[in-house]
Every structure is written in C-alpha cells, then in structure tokens.
Protein backbone atom coordinates (compact mmCIF):
# COMPACT_ATOMS: atom_id res chain seq x y z
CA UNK A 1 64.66 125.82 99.88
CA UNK A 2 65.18 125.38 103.63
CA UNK A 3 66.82 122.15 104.72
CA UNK A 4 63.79 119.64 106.23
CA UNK A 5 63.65 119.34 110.18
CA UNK A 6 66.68 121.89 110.58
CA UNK A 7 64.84 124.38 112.44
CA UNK A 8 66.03 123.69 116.21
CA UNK A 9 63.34 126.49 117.63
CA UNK A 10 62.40 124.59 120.39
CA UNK A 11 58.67 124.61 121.20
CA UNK A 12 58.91 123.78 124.61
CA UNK A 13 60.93 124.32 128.24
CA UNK A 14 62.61 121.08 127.70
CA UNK A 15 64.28 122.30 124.94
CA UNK A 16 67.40 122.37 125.85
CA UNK A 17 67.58 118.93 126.43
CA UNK A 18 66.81 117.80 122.59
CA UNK A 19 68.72 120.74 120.63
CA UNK A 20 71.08 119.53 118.24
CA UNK A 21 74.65 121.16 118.21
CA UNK A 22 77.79 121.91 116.90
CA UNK A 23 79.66 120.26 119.68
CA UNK A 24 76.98 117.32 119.60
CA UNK A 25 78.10 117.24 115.53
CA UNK A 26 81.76 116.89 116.37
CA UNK A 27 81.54 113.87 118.22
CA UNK A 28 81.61 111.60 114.98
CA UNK A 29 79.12 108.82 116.08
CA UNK A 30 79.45 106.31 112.45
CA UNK A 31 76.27 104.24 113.99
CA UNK A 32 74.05 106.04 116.57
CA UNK A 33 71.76 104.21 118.45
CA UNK A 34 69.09 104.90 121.28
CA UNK A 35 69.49 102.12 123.46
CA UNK A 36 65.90 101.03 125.49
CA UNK A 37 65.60 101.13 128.62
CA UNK A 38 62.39 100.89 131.44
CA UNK A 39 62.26 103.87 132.49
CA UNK A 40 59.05 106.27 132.59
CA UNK A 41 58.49 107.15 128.78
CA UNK A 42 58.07 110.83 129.44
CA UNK A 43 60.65 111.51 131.96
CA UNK A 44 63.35 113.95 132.13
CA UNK A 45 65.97 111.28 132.23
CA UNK A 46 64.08 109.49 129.39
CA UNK A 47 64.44 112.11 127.39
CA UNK A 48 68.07 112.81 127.85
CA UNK A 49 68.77 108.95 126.85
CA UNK A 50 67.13 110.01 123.02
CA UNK A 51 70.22 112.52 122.59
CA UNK A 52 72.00 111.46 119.75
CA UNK A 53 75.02 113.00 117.62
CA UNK A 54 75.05 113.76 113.56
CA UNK A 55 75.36 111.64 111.36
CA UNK A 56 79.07 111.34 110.13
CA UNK A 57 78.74 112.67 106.39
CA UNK A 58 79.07 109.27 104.56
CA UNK A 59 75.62 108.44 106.23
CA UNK A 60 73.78 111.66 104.96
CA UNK A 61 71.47 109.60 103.04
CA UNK A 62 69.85 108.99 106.60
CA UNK A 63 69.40 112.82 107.31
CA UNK A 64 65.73 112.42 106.72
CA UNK A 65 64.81 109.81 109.02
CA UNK A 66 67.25 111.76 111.35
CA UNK A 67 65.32 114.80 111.28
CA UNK A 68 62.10 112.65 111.79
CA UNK A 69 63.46 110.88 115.19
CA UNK A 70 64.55 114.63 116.55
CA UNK A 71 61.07 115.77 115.73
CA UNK A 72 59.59 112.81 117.65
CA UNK A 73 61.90 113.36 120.07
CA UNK A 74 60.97 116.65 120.73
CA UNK A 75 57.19 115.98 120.62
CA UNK A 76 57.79 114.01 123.38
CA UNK A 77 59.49 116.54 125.54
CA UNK A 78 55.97 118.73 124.53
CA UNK A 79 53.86 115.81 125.14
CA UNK A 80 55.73 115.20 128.87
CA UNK A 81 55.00 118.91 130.29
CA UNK A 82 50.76 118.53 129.59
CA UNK A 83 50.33 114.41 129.93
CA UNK A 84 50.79 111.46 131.93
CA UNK A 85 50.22 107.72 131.32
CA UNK A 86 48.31 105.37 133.44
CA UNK A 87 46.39 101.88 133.24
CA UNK A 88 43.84 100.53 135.37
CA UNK A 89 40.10 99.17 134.84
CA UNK A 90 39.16 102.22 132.90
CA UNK A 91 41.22 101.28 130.58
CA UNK A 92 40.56 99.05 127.45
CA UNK A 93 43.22 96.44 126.69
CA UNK A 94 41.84 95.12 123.55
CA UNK A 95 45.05 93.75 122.34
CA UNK A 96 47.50 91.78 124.10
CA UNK A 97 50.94 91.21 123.25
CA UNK A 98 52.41 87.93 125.16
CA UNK A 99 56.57 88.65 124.45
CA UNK A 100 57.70 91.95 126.09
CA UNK A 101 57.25 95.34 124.57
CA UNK A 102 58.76 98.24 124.29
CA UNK A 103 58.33 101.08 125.10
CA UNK A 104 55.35 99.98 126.79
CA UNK A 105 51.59 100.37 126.63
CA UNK A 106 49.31 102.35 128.41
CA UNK A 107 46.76 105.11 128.12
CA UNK A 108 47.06 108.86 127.66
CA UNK A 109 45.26 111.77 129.40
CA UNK A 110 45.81 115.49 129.45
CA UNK A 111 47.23 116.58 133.17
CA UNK A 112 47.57 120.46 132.86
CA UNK A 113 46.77 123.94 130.98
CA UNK A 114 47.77 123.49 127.40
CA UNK A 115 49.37 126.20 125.46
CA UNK A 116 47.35 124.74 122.00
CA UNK A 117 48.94 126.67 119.75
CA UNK A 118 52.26 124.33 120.34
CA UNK A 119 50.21 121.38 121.35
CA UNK A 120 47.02 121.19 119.69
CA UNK A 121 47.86 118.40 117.37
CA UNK A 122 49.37 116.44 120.15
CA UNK A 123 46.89 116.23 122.82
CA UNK A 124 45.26 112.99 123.51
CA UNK A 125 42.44 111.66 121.46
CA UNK A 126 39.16 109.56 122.68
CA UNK A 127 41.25 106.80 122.33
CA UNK A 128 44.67 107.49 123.63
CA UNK A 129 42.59 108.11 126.34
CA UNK A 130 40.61 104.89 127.22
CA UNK A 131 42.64 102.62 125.59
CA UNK A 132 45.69 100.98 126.20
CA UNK A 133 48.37 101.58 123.21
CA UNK A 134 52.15 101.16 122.68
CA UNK A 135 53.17 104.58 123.91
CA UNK A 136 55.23 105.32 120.84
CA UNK A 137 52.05 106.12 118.86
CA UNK A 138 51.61 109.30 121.12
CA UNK A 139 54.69 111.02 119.46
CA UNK A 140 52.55 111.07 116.00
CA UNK A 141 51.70 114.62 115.30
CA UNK A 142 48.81 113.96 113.25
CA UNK A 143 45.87 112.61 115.61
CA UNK A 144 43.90 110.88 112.86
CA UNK A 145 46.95 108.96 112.07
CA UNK A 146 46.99 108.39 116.00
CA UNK A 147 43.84 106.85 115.93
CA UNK A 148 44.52 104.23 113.17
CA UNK A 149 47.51 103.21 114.56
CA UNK A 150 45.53 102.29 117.43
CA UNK A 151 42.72 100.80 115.68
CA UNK A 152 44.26 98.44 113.90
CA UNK A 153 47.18 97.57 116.13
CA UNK A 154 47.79 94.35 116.29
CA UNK A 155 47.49 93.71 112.78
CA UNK A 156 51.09 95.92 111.89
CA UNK A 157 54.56 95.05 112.46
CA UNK A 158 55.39 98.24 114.57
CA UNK A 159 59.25 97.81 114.54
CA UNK A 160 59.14 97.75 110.39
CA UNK A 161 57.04 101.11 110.76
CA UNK A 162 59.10 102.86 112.91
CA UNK A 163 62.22 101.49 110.63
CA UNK A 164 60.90 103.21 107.66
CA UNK A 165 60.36 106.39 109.72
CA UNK A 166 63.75 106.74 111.47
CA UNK A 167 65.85 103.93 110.10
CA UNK A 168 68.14 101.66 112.25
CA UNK A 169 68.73 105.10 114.80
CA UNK A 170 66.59 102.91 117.81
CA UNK A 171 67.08 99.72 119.09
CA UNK A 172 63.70 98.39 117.13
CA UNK A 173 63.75 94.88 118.64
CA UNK A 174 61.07 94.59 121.48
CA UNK A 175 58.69 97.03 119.29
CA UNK A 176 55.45 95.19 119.61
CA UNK A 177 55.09 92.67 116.76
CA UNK A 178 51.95 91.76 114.51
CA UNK A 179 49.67 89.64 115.99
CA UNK A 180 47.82 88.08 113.25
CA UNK A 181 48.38 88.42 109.19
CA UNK A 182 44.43 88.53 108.40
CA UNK A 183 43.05 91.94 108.18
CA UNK A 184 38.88 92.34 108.50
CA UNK A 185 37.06 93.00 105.68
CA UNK A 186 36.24 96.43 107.20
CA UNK A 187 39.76 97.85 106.67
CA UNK A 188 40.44 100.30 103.95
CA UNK A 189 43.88 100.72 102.41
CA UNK A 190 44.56 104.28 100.77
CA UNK A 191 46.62 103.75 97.42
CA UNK A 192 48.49 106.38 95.65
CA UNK A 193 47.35 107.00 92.27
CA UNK A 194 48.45 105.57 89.23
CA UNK A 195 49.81 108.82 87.71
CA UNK A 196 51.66 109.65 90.95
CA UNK A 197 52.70 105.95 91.33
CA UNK A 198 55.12 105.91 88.45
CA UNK A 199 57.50 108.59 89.62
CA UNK A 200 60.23 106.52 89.54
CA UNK A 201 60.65 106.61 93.65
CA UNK A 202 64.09 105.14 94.98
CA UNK A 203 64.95 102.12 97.03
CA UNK A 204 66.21 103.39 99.63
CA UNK A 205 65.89 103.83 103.73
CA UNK A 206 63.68 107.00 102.85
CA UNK A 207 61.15 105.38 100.19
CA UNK A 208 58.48 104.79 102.87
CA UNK A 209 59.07 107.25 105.26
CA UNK A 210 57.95 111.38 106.35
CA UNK A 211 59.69 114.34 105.80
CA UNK A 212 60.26 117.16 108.71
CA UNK A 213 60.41 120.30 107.31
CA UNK A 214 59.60 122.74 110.20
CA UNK A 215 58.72 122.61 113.70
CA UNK A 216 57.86 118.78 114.79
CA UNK A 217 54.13 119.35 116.30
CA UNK A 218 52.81 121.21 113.35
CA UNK A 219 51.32 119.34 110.53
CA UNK A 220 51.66 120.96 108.33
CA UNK A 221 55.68 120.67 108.51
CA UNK A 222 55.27 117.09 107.14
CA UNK A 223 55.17 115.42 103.95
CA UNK A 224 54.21 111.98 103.23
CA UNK A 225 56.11 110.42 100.36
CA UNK A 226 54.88 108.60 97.87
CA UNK A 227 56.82 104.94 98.87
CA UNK A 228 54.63 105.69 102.66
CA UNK A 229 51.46 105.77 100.99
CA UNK A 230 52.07 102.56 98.77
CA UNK A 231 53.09 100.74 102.07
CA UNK A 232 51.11 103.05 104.67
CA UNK A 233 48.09 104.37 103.05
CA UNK A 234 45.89 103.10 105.93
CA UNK A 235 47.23 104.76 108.40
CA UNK A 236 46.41 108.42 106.84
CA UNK A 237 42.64 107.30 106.61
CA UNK A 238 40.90 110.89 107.58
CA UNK A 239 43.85 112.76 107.43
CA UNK A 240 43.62 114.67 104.48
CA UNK A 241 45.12 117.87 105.95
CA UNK A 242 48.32 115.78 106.11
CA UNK A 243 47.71 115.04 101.91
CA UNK A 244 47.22 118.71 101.54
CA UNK A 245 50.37 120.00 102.91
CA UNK A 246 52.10 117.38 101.47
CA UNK A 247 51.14 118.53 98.17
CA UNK A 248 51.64 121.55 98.99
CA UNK A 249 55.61 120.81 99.49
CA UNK A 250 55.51 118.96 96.66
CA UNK A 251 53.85 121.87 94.54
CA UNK A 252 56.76 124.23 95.89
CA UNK A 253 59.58 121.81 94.23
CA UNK A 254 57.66 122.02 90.95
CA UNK A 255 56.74 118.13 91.51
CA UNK A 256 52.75 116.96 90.52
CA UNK A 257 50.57 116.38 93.75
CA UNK A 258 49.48 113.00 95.26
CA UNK A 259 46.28 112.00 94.93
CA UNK A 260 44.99 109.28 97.34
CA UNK A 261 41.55 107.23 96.50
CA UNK A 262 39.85 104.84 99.51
C-alpha cells in the first residue's frame, strides 16, 4: 500500500517551490511552524513562507496531518496561477468578524485558461465568487465542502477545524472564530452510522481529520475518517463522491465502508 500524500508529482509550475526533499528532511525541525504574515495569500513569496521541513521521527504520528498541509499547500500554488481575490460592492459580506483574521477574507474569481484536468475541483464556486469568505476555505479540494464552509461560517470555530486537519503545523491563532453557538433549525448534521461508529477509532491528533493519499486536487485521493464525520459531518453535505472514495480506500484495507444518513 502506497504511503498517503507521498507522491511529490507536482501538478503545477510552482512546483518547485512546495516539493518536499531530502535536504529539506535533514534539517531536523522538532516543532515546525508556518508563521502568518499579511502578505497576498496567493503570492509567490506567500507560498515560499508555507515551506516546512519533516517531521523529526518521534513526531511521525503527525505524518497525516503533514501530508494534508503539503497538499493544501500545493493547491494553493494551483489555485494562484488561474485566480485572484478581490472585494468591493459586488461582493456579499454576510458575516463579519470584529477581532482580526487571518488569512483574510475576500472573494474568488477565475482570471485565466484553466487546464481542468488539474484544476477542475478547485475552481471557484457561485459563492467563492460573490461572497466574501476566509480565504483558507479556497484550498478545499472538494467544492461542495467549499460551499458549506461558507454557508455556515460564522457558526464554526475555524482554528479547531483546521487543527484537526493539520495539527499545531500553523500558527492557528487569528483563524476567524465562531460567532454565535446557536445553529438554525435548517442545518443538517451528517452522522456516521452506528455500525461504523463503534470501530474503536483512537484519540489522537488524526481522529477528526483527512487522509492524502495521491495528488492534492483530486478527490478522489482523500479519505474522510470516521472521528471527521462524528465532528464534521456537515460540512460533507452533497459530497457524496468524497464518501465514495473514501470507502473505496477503506474497502482496499479490508475495513467495512462508512455509511452517512442526513
């Protein structure tokens, strides 16, 4: 069984710029983090500021949610060669965070000629597109997923999401907040079925996160574990492609395949 998210085939021109290596290996880091800073999301320099080193081997237990932040990281070097950002009265702003955010919020559009059989999944929804959203949520490969997060945006802690996805590897702390604890009667939570449920899943950084198998942009190189659906279910509302090829890793292990009710 290949190794999840090792595959450093790099999708785009920028590639160079977010491939792991050896050398990047022997430089030991016990504790790397991304520091923030306010510079343009998608930039080159941006980008060069994600580059971390491998975890030293006691911390291999974080592999997973290493492999998820390069895959982000290098659906953001995709996302920077066909998009831009940009705010103004076209845009909605039906959310407003008072403390400052990071990385910022603003809307989405496409800017050039898309090569859509590395981007497809990644180009900007309806909403991306006409209303203003913490820019992080652009780096989701899955545009369904996209869309909830956007939906329902100021009623999630965004730091504690992005925690379970990558662990302590960013500097979480100006991630946008929740702005109220009351959800509407009109949201749905997914729930993982009983007979999936009691699977005996582990407490640990990885119980409520994704798993990068393959190249970052495609779908299906993800798998949603059973600890992110318990926590997460909302968020995969209409996404059942991502259930499917979730099972379908989980068929290839031997393992029984999630079913998710609404």
């Amino acid at each position: 069984m290949k190794t999840p998210g090792r595959n450093t085939e790099n999708p785009s021109s920028n590639g160079s710029e977010t491939r792991l290596t050896e050398q990047n290996a022997s430089q030991g880091a016990r504790h790397p983090v991304a520091k923030q800073d306010e510079s343009d999301w998608l930039s080159r320099s941006h980008l060069n500021s994600h580059l971390l080193t491998y975890p030293a081997r006691d911390h291999l237990l974080n592999l997973i949610q290493y492999n998820v932040f390069s895959g982000l990281i290098r659906n953001k070097s995709v996302l920077a060669s066909f998009a831009t950002y940009f705010n103004g009265e076209a845009v909605a702003t039906p959310v407003t965070f008072g403390e400052k955010v990071y990385p910022g919020r603003a809307a989405i559009v496409s800017t050039a000629f898309t090569n859509y059989n590395t981007a497809a999944n990644l180009l900007p929804t309806g909403l991306q597109s006409s209303i203003e959203h913490s820019k992080w949520i652009d780096l989701i490969p899955f545009p369904g997923m996209r869309d909830n997060l956007i939906k329902w945006e100021a009623y999630y802690d965004h730091a504690e999401l992005a925690y379970d996805l990558i662990g302590n590897l960013l500097d979480l702390s100006n991630f946008p907040k929740a702005q109220t604890s009351a959800w509407p009667s009109t949201h749905k939570q997914n729930v993982v079925e009983s007979s999936t449920r009691d699977e005996g899943i582990r407490d640990d950084l990885n119980s409520h996160g994704l798993i990068l198998w393959g190249e970052p942009h495609n779908i299906e190189s993800w798998e949603v574990t059973p600890g992110f659906l318990q926590k997460w279910g909302w968020t995969i509302e209409g996404c059942q492609n991502l259930v499917d090829f979730t099972n379908h890793w989980r068929l290839s292990r031997g393992e029984e395949p999630l079913e998710v009710t609404t």
